[in-house]
Protein backbone atom coordinates (compact mmCIF):
# COMPACT_ATOMS: atom_id res chain seq x y z
CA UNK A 1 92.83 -169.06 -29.62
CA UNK A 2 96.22 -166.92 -30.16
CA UNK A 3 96.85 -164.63 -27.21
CA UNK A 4 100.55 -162.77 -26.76
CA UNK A 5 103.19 -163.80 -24.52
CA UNK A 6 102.45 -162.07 -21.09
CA UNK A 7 103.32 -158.75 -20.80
CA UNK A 8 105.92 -156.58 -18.67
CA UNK A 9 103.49 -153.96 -19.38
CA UNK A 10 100.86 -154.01 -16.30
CA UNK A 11 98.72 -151.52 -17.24
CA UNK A 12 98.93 -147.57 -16.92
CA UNK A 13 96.28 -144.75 -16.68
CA UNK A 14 96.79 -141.99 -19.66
CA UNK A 15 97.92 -138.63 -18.51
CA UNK A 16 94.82 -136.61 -20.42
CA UNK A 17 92.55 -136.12 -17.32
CA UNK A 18 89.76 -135.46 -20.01
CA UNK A 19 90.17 -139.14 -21.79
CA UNK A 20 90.20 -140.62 -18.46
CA UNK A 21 87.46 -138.90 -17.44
CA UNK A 22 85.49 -139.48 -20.82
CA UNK A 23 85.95 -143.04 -20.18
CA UNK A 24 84.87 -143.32 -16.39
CA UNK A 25 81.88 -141.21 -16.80
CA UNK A 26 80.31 -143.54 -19.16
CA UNK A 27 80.44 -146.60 -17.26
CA UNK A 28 77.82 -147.06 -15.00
CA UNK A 29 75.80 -150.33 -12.32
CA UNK A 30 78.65 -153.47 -12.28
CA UNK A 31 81.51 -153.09 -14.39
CA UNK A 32 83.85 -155.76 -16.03
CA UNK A 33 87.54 -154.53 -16.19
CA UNK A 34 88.48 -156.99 -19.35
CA UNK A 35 92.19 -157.46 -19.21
CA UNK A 36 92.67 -155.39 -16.07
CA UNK A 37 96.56 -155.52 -16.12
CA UNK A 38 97.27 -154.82 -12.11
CA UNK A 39 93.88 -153.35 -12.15
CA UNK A 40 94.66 -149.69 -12.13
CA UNK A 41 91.38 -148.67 -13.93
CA UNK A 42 89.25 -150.87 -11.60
CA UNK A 43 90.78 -149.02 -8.78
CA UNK A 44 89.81 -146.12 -10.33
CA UNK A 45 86.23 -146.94 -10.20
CA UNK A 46 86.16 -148.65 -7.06
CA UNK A 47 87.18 -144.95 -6.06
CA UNK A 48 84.20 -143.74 -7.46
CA UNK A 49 81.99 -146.30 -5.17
CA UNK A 50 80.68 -148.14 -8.37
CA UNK A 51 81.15 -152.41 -8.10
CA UNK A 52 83.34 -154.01 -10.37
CA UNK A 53 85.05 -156.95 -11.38
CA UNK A 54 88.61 -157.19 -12.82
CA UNK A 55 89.53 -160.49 -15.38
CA UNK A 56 92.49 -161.30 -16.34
CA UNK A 57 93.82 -164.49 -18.01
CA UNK A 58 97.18 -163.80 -16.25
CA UNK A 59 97.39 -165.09 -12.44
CA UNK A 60 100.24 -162.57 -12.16
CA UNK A 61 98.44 -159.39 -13.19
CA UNK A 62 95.45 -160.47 -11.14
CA UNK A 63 97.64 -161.41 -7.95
CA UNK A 64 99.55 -157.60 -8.25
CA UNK A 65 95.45 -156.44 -8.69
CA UNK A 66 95.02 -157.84 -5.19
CA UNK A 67 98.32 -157.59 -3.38
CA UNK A 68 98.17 -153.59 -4.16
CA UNK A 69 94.97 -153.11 -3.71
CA UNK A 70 93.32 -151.80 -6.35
CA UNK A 71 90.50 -154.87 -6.64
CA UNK A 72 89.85 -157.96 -4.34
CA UNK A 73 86.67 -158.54 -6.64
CA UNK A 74 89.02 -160.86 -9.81
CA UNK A 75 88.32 -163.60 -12.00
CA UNK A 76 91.12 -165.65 -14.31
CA UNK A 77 89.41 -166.04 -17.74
CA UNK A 78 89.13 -165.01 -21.37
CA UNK A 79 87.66 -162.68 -22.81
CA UNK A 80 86.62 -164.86 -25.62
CA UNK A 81 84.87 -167.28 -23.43
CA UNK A 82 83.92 -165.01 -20.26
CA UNK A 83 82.31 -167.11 -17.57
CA UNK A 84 79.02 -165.10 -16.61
CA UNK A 85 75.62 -165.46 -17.13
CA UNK A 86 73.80 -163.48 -20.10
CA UNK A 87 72.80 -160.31 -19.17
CA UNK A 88 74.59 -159.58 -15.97
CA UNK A 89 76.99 -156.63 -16.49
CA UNK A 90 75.75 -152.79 -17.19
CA UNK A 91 79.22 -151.67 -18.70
CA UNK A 92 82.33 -154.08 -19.86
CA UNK A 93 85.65 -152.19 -20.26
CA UNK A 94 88.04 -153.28 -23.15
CA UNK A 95 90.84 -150.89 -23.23
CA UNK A 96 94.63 -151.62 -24.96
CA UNK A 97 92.74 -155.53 -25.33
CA UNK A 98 91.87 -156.04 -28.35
CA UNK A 99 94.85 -155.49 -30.59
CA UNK A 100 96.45 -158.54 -28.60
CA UNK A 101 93.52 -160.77 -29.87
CA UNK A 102 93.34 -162.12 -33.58
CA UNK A 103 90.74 -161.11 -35.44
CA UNK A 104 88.67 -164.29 -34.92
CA UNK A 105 89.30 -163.72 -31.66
CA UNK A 106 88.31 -160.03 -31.68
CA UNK A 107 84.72 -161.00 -32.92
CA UNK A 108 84.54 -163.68 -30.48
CA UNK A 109 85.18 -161.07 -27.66
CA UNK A 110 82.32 -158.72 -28.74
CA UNK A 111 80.07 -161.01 -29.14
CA UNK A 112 80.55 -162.80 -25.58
CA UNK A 113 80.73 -158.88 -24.36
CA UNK A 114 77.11 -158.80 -26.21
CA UNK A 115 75.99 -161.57 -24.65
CA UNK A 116 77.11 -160.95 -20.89
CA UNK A 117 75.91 -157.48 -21.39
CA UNK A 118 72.27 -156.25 -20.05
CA UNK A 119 69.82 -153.97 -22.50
CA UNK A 120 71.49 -150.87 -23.24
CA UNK A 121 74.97 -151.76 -21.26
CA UNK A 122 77.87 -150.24 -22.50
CA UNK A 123 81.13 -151.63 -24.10
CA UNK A 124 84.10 -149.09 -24.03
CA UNK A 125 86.81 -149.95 -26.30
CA UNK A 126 90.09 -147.94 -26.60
CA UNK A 127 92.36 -149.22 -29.30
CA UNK A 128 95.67 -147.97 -31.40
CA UNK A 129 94.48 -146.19 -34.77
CA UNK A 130 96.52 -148.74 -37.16
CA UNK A 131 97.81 -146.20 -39.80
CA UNK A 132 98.66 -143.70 -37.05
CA UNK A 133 100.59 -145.87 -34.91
CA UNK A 134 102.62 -147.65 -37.26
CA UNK A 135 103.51 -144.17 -38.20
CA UNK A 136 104.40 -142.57 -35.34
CA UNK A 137 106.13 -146.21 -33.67
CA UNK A 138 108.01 -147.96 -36.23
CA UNK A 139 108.36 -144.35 -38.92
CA UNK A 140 109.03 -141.61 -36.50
CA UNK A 141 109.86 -143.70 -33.47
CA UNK A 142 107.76 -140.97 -31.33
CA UNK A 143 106.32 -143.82 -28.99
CA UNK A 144 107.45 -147.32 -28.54
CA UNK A 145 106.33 -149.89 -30.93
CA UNK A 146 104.29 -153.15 -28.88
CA UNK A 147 105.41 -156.29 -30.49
CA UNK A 148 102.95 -158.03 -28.85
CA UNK A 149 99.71 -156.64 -30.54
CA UNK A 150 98.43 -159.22 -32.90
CA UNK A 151 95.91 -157.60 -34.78
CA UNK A 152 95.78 -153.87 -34.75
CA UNK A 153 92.90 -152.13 -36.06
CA UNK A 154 92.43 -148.79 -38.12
CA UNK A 155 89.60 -146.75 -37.49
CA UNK A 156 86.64 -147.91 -39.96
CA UNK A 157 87.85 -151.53 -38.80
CA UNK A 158 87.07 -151.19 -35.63
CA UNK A 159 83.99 -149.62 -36.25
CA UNK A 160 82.73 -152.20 -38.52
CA UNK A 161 83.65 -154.96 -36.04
CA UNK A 162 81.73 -153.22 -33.33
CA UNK A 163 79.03 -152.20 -35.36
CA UNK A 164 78.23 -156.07 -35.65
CA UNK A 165 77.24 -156.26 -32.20
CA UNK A 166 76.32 -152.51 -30.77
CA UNK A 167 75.36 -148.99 -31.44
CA UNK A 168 78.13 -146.90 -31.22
CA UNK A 169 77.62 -144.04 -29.51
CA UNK A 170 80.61 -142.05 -29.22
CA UNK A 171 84.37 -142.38 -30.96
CA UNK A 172 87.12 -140.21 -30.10
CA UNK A 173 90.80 -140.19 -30.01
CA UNK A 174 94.03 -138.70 -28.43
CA UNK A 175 97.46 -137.84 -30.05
CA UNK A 176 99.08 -137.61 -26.62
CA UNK A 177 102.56 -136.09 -26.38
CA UNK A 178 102.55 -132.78 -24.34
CA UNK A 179 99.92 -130.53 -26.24
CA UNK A 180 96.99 -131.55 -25.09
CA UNK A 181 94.71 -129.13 -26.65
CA UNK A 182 96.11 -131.13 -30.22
CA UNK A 183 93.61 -133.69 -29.02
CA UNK A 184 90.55 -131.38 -29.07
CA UNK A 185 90.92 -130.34 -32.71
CA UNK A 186 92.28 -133.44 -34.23
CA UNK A 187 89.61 -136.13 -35.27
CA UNK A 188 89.59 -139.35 -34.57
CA UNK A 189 90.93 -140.56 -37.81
CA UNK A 190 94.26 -138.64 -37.25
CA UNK A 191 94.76 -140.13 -33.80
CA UNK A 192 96.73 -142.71 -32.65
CA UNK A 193 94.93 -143.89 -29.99
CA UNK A 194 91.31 -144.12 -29.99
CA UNK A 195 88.08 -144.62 -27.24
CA UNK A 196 84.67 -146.02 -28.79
CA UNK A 197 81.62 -146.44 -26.88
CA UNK A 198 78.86 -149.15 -27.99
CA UNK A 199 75.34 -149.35 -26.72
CA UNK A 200 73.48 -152.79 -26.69
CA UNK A 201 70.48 -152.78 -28.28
């Protein structure tokens, strides 16, 4: 397995209310926070009374989860070998994960997220557009470049790798920066950052 070196970056919660809330209203029953960072989505949801659990391979990140309060509910695992029963969770969240996994390693992921997921649960994946963020990172320098994404995925990629193990149901994307109504009228393919939601069958 080839993971990155452990980040400085802890985790952050995007400024567009309406991607955060696109994301949070489609989770629903017990909710895995897949590399939770300090766990500032699962406090989120633990906000909105819903039960979830936050898993980290990093005892640091899942330590700050704790000491700040944002989850007392954590696990240190992978997410290539998660460490629950089959059909357990309603909704697994997977955001800024997968581009630190290689792509063996990406299908690995999904397919344990199939596995611990119950019929009809819901995978939500957001992921740099490839194309878009090489542009706008290492091109026009508009946001910082992560050197410690392995595998970044364009848009049809990570639809095709999804589409192996789920229905998707929804893709979107943001451009960020400070126009936010850019994000309502640019597709997905045009975004750098992007959300996809997968249904199990």
């Amino acid at each position: 397995m080839t993971y990155g070196k452990i980040s400085t970056n802890n985790g952050f919660i995007p400024r567009q209310k309406w991607f955060v809330e696109k994301i949070l209203s489609s989770l629903r029953g017990l909710i895995l926070d897949c590399g939770c960072g300090r766990g500032l989505w699962s406090k989120k949801l633990k906000e909105r009374g819903v039960d979830v659990v936050s898993l980290d391979l990093s005892r640091d990140r899942l330590k700050m989860c704790k000491d700040e309060g944002n989850n007392d509910e954590v696990i240190r695992a992978s997410c290539v070998q998660l460490p629950f029963k089959s059909n357990c969770f309603n909704s697994v969240l997977f955001l800024e994960l997968i581009e630190h996994l290689n792509l063996k390693d990406q299908d690995k992921a999904l397919s344990e997220t199939n596995r611990i997921l119950k019929s009809s649960g819901r995978i939500v994946i957001t992921s740099p557009n490839k194309p878009i963020y090489c542009l706008l990172t290492k091109f026009l320098h508009v946001f910082e470049y992560n050197p410690e994404h392995i595998h970044e995925l364009s848009l049809s990629e990570i639809k095709n790798l999804v589409r192996k193990y789920f229905t998707i149901t929804l893709v979107d994307g943001k451009i960020g920066g400070p126009i936010d109504f850019l994000d309502k009228l640019c597709p997905a393919l045009l975004c750098w950052d992007i959300v996809l939601i997968g249904k199990r069958s």
